[in-house]
N, C-alpha and C. Protein backbone atom coordinates (compact mmCIF):
# COMPACT_ATOMS: atom_id res chain seq x y z
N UNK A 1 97.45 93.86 120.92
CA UNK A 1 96.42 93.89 121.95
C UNK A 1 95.08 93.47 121.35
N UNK A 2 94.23 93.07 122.36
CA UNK A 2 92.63 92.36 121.72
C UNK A 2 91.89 93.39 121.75
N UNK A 3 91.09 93.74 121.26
CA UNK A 3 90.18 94.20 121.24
C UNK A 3 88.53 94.10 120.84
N UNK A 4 87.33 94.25 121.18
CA UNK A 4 86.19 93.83 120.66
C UNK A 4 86.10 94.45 119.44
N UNK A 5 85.56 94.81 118.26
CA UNK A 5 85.21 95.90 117.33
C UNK A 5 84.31 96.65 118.22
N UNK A 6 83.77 96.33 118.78
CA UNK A 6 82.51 97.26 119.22
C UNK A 6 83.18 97.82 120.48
N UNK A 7 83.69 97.73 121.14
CA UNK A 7 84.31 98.45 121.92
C UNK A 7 85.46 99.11 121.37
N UNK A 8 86.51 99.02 120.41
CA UNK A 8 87.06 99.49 119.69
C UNK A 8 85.94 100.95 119.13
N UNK A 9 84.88 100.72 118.29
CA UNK A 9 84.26 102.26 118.15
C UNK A 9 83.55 102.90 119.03
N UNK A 10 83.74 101.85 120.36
CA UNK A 10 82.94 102.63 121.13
C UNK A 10 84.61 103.70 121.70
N UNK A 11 85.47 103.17 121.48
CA UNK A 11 86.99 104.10 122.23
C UNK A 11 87.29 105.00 121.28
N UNK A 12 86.94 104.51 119.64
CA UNK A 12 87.24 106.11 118.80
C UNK A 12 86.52 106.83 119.08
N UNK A 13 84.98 106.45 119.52
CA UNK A 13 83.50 107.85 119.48
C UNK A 13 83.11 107.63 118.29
N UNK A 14 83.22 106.52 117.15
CA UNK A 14 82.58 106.01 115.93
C UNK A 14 80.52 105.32 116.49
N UNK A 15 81.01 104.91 117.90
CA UNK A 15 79.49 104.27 118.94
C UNK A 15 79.20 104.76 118.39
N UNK A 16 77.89 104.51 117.51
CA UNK A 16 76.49 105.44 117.77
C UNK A 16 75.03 104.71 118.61
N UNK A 17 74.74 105.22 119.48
CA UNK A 17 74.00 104.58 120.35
C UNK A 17 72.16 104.99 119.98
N UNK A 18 71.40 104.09 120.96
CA UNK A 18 70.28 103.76 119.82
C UNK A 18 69.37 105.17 120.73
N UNK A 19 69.69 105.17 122.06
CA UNK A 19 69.34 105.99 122.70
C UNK A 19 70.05 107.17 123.37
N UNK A 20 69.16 108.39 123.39
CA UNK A 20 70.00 109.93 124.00
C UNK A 20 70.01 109.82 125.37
N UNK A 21 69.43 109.11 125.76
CA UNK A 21 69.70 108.90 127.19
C UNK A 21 71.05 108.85 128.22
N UNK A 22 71.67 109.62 128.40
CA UNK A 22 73.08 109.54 129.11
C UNK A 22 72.95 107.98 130.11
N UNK A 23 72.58 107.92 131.21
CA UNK A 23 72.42 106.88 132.01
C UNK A 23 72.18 105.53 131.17
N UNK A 24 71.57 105.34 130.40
CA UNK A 24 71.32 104.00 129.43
C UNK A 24 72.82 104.06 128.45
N UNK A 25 73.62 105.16 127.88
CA UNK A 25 74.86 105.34 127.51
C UNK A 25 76.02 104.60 128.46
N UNK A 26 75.85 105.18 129.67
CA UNK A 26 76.84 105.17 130.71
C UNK A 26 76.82 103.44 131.15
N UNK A 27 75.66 102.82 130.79
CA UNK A 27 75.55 101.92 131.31
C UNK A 27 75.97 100.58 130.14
N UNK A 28 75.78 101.18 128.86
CA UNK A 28 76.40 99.96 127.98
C UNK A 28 78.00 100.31 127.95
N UNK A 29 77.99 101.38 128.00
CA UNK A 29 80.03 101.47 128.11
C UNK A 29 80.02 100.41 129.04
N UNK A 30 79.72 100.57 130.13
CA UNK A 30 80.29 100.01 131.18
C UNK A 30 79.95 98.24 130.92
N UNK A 31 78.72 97.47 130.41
CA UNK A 31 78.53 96.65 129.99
C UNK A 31 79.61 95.94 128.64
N UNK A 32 79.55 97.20 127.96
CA UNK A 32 80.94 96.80 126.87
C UNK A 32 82.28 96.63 127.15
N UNK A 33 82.29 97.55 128.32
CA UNK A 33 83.94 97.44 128.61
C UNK A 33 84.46 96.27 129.51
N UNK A 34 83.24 95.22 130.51
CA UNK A 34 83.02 94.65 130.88
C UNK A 34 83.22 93.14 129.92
N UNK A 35 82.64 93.27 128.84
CA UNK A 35 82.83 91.80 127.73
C UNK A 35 84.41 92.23 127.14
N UNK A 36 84.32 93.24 126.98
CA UNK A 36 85.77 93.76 125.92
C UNK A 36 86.90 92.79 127.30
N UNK A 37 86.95 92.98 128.68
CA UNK A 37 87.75 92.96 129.88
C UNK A 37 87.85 91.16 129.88
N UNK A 38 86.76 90.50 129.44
CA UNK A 38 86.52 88.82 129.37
C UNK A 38 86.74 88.43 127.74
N UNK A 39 86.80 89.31 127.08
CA UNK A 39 87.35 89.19 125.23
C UNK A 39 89.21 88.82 125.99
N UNK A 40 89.23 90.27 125.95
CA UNK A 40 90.51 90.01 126.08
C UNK A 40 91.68 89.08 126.83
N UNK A 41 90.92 88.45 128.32
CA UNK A 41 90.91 87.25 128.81
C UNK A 41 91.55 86.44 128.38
N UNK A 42 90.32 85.78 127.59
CA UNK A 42 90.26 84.75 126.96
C UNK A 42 91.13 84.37 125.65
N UNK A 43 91.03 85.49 125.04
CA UNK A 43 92.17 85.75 123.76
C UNK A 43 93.86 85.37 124.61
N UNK A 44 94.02 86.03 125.51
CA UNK A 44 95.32 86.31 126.05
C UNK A 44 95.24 84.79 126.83
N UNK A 45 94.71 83.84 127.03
CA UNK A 45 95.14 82.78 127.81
C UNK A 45 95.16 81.40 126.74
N UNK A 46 94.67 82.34 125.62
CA UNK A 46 94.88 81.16 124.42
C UNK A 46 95.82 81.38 123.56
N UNK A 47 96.31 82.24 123.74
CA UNK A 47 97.46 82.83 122.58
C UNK A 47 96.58 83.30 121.25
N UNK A 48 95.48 83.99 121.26
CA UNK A 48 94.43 84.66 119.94
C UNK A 48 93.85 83.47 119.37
N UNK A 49 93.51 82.44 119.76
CA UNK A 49 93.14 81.46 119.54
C UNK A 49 92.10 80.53 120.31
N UNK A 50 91.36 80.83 120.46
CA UNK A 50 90.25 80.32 121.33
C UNK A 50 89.61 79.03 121.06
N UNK A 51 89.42 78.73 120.32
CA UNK A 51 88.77 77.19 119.43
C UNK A 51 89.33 76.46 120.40
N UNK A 52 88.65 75.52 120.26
CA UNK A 52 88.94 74.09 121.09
C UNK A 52 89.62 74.09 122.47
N UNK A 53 88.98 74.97 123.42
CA UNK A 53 89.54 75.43 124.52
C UNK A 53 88.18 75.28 125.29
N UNK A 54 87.87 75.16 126.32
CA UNK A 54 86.43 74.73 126.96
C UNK A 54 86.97 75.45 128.20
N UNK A 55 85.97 76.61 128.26
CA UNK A 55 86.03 77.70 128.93
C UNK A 55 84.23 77.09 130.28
N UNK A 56 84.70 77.87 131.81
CA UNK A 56 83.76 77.02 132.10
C UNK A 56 82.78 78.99 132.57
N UNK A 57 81.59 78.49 133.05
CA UNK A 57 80.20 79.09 133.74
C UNK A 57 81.40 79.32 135.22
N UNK A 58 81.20 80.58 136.04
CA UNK A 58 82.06 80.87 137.09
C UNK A 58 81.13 79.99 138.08
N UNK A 59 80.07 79.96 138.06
CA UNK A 59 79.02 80.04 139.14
C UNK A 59 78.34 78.26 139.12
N UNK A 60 78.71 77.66 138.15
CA UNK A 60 78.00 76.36 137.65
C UNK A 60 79.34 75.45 137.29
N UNK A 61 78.49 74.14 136.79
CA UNK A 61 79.39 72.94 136.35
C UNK A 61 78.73 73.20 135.06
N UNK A 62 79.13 74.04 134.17
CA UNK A 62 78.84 74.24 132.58
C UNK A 62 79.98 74.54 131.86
N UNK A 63 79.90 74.09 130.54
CA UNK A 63 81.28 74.36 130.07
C UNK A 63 80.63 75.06 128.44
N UNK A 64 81.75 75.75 128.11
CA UNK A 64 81.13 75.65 126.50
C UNK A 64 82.82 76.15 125.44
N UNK A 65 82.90 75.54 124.05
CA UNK A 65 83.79 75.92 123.53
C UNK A 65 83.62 75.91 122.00
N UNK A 66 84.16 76.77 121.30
CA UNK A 66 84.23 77.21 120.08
C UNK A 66 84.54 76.31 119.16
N UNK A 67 84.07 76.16 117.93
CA UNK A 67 84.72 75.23 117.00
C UNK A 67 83.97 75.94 115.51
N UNK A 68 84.62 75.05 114.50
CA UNK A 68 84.23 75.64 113.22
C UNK A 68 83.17 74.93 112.88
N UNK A 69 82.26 75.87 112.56
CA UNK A 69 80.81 75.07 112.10
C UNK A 69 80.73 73.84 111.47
N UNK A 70 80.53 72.60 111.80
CA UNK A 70 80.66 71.71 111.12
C UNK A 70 79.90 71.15 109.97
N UNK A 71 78.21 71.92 110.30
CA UNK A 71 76.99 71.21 109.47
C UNK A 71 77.33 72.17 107.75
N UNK A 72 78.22 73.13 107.98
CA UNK A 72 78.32 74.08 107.23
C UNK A 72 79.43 75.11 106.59
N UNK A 73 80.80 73.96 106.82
CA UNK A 73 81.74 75.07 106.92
C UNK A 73 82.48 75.83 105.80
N UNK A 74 82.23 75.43 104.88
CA UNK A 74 82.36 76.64 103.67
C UNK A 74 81.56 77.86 104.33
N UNK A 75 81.26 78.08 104.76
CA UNK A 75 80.34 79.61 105.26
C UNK A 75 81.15 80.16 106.08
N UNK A 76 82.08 79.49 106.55
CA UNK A 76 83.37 79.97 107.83
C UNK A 76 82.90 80.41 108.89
N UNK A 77 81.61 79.48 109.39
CA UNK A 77 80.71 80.18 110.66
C UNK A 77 82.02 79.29 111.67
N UNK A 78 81.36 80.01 112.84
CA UNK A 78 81.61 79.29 114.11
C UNK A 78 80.24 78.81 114.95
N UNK A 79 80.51 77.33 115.73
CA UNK A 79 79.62 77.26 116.60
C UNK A 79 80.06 77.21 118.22
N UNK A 80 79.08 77.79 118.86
CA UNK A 80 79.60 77.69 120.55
C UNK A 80 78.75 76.10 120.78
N UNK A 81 79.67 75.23 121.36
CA UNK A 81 78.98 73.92 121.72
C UNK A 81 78.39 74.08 123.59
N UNK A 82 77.76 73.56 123.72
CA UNK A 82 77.78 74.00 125.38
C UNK A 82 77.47 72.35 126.20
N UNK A 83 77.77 72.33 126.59
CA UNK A 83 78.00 70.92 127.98
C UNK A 83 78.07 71.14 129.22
N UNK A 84 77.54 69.90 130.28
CA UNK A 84 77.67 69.74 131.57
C UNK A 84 77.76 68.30 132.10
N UNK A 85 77.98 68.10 133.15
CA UNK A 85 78.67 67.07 133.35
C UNK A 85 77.46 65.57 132.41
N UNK A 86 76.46 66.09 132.41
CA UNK A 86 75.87 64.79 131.87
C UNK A 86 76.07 64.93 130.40
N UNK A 87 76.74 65.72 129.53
CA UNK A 87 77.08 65.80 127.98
C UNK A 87 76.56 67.36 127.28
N UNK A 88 76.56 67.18 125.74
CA UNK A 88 75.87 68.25 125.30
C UNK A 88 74.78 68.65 125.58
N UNK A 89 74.17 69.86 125.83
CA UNK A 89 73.09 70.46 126.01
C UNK A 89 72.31 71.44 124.91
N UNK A 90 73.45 72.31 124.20
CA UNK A 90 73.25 73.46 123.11
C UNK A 90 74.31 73.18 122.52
N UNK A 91 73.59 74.17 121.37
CA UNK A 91 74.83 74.84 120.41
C UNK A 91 74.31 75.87 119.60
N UNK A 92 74.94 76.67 119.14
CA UNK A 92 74.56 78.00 118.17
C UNK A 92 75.87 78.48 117.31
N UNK A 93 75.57 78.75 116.37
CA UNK A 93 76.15 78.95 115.29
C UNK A 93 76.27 80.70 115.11
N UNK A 94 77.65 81.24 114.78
CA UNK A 94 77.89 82.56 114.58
C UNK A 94 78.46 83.33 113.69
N UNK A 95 78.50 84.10 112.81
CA UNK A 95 79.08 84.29 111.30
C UNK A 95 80.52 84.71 111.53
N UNK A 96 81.10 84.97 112.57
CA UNK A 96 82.55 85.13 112.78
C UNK A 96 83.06 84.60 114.27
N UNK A 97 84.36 84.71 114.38
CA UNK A 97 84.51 84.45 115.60
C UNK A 97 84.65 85.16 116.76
N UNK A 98 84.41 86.38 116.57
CA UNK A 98 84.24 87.65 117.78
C UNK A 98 82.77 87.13 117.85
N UNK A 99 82.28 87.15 117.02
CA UNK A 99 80.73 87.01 117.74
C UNK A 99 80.55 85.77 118.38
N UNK A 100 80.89 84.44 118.16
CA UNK A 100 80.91 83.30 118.40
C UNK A 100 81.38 83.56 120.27
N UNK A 101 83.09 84.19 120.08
CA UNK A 101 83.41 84.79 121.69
C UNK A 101 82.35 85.75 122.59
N UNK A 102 81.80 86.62 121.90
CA UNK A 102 80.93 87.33 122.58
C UNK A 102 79.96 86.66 122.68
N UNK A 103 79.32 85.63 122.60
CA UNK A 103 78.09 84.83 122.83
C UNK A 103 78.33 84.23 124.00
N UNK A 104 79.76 83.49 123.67
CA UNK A 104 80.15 82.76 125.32
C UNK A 104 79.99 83.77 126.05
N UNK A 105 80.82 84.86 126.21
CA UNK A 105 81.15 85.83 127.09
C UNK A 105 79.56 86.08 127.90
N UNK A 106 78.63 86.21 127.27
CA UNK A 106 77.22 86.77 127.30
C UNK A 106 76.59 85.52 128.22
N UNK A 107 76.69 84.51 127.69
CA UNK A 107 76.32 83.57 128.27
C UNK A 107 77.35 82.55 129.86
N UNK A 108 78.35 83.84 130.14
CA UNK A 108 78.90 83.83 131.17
C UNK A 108 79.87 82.31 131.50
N UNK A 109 80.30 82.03 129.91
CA UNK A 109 81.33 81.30 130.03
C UNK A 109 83.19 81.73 129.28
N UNK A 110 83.74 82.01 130.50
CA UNK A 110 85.06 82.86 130.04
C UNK A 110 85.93 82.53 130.86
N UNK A 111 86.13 81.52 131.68
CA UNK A 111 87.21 81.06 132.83
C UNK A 111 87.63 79.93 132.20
N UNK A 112 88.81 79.98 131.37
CA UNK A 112 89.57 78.72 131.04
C UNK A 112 89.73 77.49 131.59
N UNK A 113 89.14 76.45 130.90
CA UNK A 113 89.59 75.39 131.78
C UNK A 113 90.04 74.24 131.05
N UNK A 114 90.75 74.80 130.10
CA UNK A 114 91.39 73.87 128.69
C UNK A 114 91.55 71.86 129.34
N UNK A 115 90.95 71.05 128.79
CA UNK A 115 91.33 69.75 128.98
C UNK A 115 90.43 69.11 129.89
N UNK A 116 89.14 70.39 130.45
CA UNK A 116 88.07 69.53 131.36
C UNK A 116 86.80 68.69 130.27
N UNK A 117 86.95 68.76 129.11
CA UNK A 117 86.15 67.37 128.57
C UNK A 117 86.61 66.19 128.57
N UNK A 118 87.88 66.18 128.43
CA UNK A 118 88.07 65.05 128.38
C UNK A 118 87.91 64.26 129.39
N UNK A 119 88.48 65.01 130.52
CA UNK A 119 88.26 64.35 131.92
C UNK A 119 86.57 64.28 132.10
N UNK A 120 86.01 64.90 131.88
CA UNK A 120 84.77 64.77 132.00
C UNK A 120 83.97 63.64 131.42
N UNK A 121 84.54 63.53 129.98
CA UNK A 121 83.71 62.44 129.19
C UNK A 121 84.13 61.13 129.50
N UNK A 122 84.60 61.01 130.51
CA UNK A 122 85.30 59.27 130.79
C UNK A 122 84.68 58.96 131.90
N UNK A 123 83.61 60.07 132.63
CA UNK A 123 82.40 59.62 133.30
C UNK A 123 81.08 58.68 133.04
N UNK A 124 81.49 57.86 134.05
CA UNK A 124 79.76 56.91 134.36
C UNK A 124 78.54 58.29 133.48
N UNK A 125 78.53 59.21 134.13
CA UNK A 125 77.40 60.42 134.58
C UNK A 125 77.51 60.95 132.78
N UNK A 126 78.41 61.18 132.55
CA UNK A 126 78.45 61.54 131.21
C UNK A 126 78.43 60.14 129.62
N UNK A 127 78.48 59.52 130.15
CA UNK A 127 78.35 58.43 129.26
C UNK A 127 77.39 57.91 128.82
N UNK A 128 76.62 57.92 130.21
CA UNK A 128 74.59 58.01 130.40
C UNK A 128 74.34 58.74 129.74
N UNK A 129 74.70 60.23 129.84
CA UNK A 129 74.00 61.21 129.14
C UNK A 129 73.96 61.00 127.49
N UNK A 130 75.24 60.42 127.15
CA UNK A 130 75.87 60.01 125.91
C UNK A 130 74.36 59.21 125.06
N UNK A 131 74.47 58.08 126.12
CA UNK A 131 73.19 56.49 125.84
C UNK A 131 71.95 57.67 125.38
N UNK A 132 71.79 58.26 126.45
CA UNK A 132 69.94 58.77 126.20
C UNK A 132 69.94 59.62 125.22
N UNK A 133 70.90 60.58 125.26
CA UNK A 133 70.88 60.90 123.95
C UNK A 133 70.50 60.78 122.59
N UNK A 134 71.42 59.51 122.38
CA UNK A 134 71.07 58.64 121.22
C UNK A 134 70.26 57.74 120.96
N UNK A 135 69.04 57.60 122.12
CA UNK A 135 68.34 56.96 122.51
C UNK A 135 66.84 58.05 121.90
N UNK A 136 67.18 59.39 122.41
CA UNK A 136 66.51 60.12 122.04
C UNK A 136 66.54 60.92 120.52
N UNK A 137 67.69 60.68 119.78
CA UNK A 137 67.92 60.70 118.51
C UNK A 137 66.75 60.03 117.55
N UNK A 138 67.28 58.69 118.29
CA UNK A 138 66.47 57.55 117.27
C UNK A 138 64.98 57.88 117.33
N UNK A 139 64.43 58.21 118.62
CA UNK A 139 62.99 58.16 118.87
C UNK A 139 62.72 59.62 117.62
N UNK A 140 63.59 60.63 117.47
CA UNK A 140 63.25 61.77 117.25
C UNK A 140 63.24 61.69 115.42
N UNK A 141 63.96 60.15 115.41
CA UNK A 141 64.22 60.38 113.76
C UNK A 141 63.32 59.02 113.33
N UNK A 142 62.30 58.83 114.04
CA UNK A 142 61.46 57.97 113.74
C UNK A 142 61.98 56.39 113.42
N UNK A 143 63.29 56.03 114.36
CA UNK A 143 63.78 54.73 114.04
C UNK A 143 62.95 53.60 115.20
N UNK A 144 62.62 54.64 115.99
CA UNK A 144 61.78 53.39 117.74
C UNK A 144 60.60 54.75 117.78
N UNK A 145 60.31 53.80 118.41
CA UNK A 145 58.67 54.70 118.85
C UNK A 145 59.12 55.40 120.13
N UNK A 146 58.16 56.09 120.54
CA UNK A 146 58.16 57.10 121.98
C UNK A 146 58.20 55.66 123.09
N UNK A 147 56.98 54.81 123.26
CA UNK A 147 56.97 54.02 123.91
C UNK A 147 58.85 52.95 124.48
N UNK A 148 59.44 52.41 122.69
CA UNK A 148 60.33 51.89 122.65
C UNK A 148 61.62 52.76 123.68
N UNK A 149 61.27 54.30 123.34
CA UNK A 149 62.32 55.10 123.60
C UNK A 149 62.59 55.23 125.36
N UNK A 150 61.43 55.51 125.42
CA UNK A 150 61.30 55.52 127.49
C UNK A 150 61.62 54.10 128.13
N UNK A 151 61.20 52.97 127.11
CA UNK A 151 61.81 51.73 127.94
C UNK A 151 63.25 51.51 127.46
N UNK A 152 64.05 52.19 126.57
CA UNK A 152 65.53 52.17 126.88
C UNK A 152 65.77 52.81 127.50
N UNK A 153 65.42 53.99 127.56
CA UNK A 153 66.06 55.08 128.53
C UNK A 153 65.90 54.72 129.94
N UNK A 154 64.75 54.29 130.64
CA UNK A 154 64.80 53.74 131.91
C UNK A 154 65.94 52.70 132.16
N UNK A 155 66.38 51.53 130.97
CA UNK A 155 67.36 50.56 130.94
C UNK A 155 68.52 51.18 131.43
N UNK A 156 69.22 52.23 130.32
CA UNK A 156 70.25 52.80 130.48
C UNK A 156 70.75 53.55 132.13
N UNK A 157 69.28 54.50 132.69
CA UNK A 157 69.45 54.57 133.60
C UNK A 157 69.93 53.73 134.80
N UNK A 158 69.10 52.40 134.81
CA UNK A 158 69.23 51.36 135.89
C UNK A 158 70.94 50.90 135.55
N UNK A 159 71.10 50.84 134.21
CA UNK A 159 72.32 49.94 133.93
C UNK A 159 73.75 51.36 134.71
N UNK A 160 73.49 52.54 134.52
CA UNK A 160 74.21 53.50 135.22
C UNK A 160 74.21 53.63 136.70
N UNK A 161 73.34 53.59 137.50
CA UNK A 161 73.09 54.09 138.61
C UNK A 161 73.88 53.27 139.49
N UNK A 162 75.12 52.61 139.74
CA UNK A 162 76.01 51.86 140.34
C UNK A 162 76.93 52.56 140.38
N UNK A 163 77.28 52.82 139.29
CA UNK A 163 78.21 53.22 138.73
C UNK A 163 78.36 54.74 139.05
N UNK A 164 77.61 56.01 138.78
CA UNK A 164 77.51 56.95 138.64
C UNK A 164 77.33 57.34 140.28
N UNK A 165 76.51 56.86 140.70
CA UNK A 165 76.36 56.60 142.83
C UNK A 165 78.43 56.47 143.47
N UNK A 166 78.97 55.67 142.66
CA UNK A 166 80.20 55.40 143.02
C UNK A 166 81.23 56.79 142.60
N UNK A 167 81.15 57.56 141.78
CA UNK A 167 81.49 58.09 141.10
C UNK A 167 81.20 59.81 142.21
N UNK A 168 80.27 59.65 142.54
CA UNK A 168 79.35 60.87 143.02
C UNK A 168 79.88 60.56 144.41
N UNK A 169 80.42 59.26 144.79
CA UNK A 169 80.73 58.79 146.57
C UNK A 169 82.52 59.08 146.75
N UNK A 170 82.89 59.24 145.31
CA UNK A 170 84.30 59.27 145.31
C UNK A 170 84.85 57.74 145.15
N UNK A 171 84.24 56.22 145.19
CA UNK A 171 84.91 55.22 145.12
C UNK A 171 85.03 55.52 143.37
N UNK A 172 86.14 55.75 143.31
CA UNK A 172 86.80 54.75 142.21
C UNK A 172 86.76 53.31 142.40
């Protein structure tokens, strides 16, 4: 069975809580037992294996999924990557992988939706996002100027907006 650690001592009575307050008590159980209820989820629809699984936002078109730190991985961190339909947005880095899960969880991504990047990244809408990106890379690493950078990025836009209009209309 899964379990959080922290909900794990919160079920021996190992918790020690920061406040005597019963009602502020009553209310992180219930908050803990709540992530422990989306831990275990998520564990159980991956077979204890969560990495490379792109879990989505219930309420949004956001996605986010686990992977091994790349800038750094002798340290055996994990990072949560996060995306939406126009590409990456975040990422954060976590010293294990319960915490890495509890970050998604927190950040209210825990509904499996294993195989929606790919489908995603073969978008007009996401491909754009792809261009400006790297558009905004270069400006940021001093290869084009600010000026250079806004007159590609307007390009890229115009060169999308056919495409992405068709896409958004349903013509394939």
């Amino acid at each position: 069975m899964y379990v959080l650690s922290a909900y794990k001592e919160l079920l021996d009575g190992k918790k020690q809580f920061a406040s005597k307050i019963p009602k502020f008590q009553d209310m992180y159980r219930e908050k803990l037992s709540s992530l422990n209820s989306k831990y275990v989820q998520i564990m159980e629809s991956t077979s204890g294996d969560p990495r490379y699984t792109e879990f989505k936002h219930p309420r949004e078109d956001r996605w986010a999924f686990i992977v091994s730190e790349m800038s750094f991985p002798e340290e055996g961190a994990y990072r949560v990557q996060c995306f939406d339909r126009r590409g990456f947005f975040s990422h954060l880095t976590y010293k294990s992988l319960e915490l890495a899960i509890e970050a998604m969880i927190n950040d209210n991504f825990y509904l499996n939706d294993k195989g929606c990047l790919e489908l995603i990244s073969s978008t007009a809408l996401w491909n754009r996002g792809v261009e400006l990106g790297s558009v905004l890379q270069k400006s940021n690493s001093k290869m084009i100027t600010w000026i250079e950078a806004n007159k590609q990025s307007e390009q890229i836009i115009e060169n999308y907006e056919e495409a992405i209009a068709a896409e958004l209309n349903g013509d394939d």
